[in-house]
N, C-alpha and C. Protein backbone atom coordinates (compact mmCIF):
# COMPACT_ATOMS: atom_id res chain seq x y z
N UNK A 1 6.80 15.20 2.66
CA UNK A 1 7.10 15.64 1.32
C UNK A 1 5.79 16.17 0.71
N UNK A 2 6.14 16.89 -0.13
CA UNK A 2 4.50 17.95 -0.75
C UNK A 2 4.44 17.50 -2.32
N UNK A 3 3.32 16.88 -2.50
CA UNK A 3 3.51 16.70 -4.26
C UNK A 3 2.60 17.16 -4.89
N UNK A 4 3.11 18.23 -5.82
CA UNK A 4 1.96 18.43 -6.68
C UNK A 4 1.62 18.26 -8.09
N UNK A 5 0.40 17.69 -8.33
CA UNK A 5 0.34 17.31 -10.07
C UNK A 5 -0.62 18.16 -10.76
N UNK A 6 0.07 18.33 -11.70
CA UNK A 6 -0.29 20.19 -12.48
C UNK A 6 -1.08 19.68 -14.02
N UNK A 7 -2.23 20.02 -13.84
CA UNK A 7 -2.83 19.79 -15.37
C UNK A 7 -2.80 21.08 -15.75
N UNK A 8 -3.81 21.24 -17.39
CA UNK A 8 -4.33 22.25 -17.84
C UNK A 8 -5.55 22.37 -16.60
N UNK A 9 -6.21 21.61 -16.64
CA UNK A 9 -7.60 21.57 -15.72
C UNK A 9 -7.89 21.58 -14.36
N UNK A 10 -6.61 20.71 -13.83
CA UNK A 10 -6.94 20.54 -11.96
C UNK A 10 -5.69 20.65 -11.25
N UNK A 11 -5.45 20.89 -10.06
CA UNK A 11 -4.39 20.78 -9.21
C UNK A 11 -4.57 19.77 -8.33
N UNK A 12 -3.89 18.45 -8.49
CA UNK A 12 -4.14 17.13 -7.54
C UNK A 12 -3.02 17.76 -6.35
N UNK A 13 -3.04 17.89 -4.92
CA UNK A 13 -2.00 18.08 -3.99
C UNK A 13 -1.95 17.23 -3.21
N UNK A 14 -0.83 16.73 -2.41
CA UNK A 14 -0.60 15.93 -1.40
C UNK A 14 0.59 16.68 -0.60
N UNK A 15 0.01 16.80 0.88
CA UNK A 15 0.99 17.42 1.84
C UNK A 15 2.15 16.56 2.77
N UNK A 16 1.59 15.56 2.98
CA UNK A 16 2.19 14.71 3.83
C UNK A 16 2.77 13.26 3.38
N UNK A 17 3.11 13.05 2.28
CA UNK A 17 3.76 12.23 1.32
C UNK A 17 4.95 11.11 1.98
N UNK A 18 5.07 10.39 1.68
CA UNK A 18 6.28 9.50 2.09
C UNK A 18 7.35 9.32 0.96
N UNK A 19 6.30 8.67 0.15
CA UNK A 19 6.79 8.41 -0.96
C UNK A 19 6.09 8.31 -2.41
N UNK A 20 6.89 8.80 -3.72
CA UNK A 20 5.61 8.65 -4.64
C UNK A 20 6.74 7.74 -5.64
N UNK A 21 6.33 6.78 -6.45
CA UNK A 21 6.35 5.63 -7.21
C UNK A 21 5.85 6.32 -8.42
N UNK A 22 6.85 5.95 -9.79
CA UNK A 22 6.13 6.57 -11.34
C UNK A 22 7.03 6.00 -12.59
N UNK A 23 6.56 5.50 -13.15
CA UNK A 23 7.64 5.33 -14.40
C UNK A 23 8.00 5.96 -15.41
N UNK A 24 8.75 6.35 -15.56
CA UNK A 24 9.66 7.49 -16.50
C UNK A 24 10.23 6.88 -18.11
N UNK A 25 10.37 7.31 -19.04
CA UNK A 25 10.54 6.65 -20.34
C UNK A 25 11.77 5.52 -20.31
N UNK A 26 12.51 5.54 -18.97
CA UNK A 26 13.63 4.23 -18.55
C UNK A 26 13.25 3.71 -18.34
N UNK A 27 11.93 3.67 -17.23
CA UNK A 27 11.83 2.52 -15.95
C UNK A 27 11.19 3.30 -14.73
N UNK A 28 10.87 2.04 -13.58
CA UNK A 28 10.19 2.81 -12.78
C UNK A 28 11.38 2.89 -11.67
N UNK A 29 10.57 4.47 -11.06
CA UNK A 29 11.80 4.59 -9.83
C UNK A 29 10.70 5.17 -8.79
N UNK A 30 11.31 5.48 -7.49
CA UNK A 30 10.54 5.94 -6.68
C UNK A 30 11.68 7.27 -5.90
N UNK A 31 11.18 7.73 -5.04
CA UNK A 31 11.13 8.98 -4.50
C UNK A 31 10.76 9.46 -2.94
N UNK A 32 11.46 9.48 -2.36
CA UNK A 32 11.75 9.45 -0.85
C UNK A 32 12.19 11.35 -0.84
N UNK A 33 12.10 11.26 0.41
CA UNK A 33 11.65 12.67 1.17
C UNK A 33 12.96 12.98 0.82
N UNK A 34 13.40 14.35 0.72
CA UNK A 34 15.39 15.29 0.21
C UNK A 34 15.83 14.25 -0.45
N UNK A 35 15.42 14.12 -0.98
CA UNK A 35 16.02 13.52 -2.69
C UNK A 35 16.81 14.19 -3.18
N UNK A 36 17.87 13.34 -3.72
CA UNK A 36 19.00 14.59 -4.97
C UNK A 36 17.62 15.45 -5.68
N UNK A 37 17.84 16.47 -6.62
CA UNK A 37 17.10 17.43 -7.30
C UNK A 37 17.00 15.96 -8.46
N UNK A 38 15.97 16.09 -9.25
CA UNK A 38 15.97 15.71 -9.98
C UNK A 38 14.81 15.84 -11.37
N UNK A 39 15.11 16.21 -12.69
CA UNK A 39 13.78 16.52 -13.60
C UNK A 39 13.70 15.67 -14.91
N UNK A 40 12.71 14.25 -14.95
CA UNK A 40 12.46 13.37 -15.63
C UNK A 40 11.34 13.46 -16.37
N UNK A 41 11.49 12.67 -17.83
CA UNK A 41 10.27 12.91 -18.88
C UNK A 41 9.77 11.20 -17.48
N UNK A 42 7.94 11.54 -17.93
CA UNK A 42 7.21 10.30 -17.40
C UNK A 42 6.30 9.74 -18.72
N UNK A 43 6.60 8.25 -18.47
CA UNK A 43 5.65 7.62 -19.43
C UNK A 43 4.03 7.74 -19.16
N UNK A 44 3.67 7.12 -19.99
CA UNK A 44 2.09 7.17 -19.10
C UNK A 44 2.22 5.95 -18.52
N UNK A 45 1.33 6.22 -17.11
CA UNK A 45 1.90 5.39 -16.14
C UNK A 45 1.00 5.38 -15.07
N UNK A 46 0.71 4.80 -14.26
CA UNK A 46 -0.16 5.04 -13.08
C UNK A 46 1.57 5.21 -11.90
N UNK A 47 0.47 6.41 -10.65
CA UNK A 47 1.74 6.82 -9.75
C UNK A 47 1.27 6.95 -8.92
N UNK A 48 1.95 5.99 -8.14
CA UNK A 48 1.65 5.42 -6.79
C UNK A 48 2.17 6.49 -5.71
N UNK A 49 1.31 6.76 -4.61
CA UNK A 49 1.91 7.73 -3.41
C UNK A 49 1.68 7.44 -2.05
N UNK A 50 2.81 6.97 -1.31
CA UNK A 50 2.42 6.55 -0.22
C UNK A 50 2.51 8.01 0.75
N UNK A 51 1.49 7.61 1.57
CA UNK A 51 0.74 8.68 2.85
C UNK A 51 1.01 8.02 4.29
N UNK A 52 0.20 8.89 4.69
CA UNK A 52 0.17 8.40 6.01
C UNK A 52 -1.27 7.60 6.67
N UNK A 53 -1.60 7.93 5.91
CA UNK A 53 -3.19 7.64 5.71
C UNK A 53 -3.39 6.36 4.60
N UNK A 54 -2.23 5.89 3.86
CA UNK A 54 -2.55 4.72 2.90
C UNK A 54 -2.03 5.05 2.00
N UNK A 55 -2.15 4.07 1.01
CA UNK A 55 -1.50 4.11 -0.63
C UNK A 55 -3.02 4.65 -1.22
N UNK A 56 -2.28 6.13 -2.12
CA UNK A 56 -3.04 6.68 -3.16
C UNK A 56 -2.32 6.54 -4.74
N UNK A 57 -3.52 5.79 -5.69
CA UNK A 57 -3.11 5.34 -7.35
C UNK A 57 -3.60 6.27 -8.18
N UNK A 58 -3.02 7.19 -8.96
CA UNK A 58 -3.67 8.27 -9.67
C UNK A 58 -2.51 7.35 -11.02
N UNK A 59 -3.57 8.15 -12.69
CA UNK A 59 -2.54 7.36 -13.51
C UNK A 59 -2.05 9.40 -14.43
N UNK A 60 -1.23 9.16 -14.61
CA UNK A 60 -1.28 10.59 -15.91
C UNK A 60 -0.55 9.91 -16.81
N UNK A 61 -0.45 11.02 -17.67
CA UNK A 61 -0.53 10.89 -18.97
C UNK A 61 0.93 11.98 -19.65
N UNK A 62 1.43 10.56 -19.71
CA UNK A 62 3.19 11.69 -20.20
C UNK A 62 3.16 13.02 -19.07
N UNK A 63 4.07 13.47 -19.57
CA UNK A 63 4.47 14.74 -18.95
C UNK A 63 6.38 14.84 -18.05
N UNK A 64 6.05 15.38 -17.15
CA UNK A 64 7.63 15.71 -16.56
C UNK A 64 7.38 16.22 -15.00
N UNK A 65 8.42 14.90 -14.17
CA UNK A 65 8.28 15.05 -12.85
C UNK A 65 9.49 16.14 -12.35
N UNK A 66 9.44 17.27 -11.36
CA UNK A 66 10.63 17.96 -10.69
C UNK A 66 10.61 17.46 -9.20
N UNK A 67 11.96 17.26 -9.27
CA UNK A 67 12.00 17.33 -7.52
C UNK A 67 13.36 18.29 -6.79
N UNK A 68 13.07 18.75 -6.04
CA UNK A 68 14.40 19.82 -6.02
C UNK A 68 14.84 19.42 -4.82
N UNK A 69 14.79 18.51 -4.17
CA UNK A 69 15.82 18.15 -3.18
C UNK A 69 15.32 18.80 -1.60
N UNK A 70 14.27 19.27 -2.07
CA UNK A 70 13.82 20.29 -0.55
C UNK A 70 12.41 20.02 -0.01
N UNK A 71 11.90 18.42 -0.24
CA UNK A 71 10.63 18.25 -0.12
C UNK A 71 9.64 18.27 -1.07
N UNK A 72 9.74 18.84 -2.24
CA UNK A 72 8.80 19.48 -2.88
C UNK A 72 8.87 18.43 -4.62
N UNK A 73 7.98 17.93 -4.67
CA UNK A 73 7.73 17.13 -5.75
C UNK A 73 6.51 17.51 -6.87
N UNK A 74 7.07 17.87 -7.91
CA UNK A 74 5.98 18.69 -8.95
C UNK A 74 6.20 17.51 -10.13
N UNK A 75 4.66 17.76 -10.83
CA UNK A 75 4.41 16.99 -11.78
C UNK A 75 3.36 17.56 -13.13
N UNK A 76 3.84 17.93 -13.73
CA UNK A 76 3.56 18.44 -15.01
C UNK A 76 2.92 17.33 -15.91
N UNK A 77 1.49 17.18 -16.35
CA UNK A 77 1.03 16.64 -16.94
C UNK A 77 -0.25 16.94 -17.95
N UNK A 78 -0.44 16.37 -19.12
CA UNK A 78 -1.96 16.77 -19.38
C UNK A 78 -3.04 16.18 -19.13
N UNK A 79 -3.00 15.34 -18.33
CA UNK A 79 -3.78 15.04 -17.50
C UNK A 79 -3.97 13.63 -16.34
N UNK A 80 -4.36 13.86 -15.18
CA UNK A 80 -4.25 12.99 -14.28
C UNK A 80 -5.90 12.41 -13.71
N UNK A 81 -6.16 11.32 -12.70
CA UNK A 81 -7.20 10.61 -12.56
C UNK A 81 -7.08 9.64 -11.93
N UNK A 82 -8.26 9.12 -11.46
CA UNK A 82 -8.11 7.31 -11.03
C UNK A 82 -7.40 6.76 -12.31
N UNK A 83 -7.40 5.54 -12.30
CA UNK A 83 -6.93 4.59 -12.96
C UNK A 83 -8.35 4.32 -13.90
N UNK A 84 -9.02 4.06 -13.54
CA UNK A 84 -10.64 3.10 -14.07
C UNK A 84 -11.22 4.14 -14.35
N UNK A 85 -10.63 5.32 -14.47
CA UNK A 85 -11.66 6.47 -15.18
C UNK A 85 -11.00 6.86 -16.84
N UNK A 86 -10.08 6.11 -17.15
CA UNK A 86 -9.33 5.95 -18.37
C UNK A 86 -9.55 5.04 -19.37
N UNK A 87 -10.07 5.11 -20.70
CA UNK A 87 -10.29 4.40 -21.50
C UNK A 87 -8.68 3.64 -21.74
N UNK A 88 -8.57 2.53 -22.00
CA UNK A 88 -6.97 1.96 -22.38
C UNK A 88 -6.78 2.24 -23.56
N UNK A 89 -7.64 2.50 -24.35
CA UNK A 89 -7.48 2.43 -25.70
C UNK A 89 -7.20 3.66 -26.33
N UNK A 90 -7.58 4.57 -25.75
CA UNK A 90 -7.21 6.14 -26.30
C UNK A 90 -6.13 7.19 -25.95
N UNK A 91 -5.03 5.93 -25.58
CA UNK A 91 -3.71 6.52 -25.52
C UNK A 91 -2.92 5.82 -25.78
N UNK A 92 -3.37 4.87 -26.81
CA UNK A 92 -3.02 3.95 -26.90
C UNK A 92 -1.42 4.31 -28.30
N UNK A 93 -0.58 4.01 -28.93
CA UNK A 93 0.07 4.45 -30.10
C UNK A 93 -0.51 4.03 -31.05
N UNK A 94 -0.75 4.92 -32.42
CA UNK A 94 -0.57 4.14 -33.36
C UNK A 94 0.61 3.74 -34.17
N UNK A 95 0.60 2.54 -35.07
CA UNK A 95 1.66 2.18 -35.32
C UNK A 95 1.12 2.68 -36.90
């Protein structure tokens, strides 16, 4: 499976994917290779992607996952990263 996560700034890609893990404003779900099509708002969230090579943790920040049923997993965000390169506090809501 091919996933790609789309900022203003960078293109994160992964070619050889198994599976990618993300939580969406419901809940978390995951994502296996010819998947029904599917296009979800994402919370901010860290999103897990399993390889072949190991588990990779990137976190983004809102946005909207596509998957069209043909391998191909896109992710629309304003922005993505490690996890520990994110302040917690500055995405945080105010009330």
């Amino acid at each position: 499976m091919k996933i790609k996560i789309v900022t203003p700034y960078k293109i994160v890609e992964f070619n050889n994917a198994k599976l990618i893990v993300f939580k969406t404003v419901e809940g978390e779900m995951g994502v296996l290779d010819k998947r029904a099509p599917i296009i979800t708002k994402l919370a901010i969230s860290d999103v897990r992607i399993q390889t072949e090579e190991g588990e990779e943790k990137l976190k983004v920040i809102d946005g909207f996952l596509h998957c069209d049923g043909n391998s191909n997993v896109v992710i629309l965000t304003e922005e993505v990263g490690k996890p520990e390169e994110f302040d917690p506090h500055r995405f945080r809501k105010e009330e």
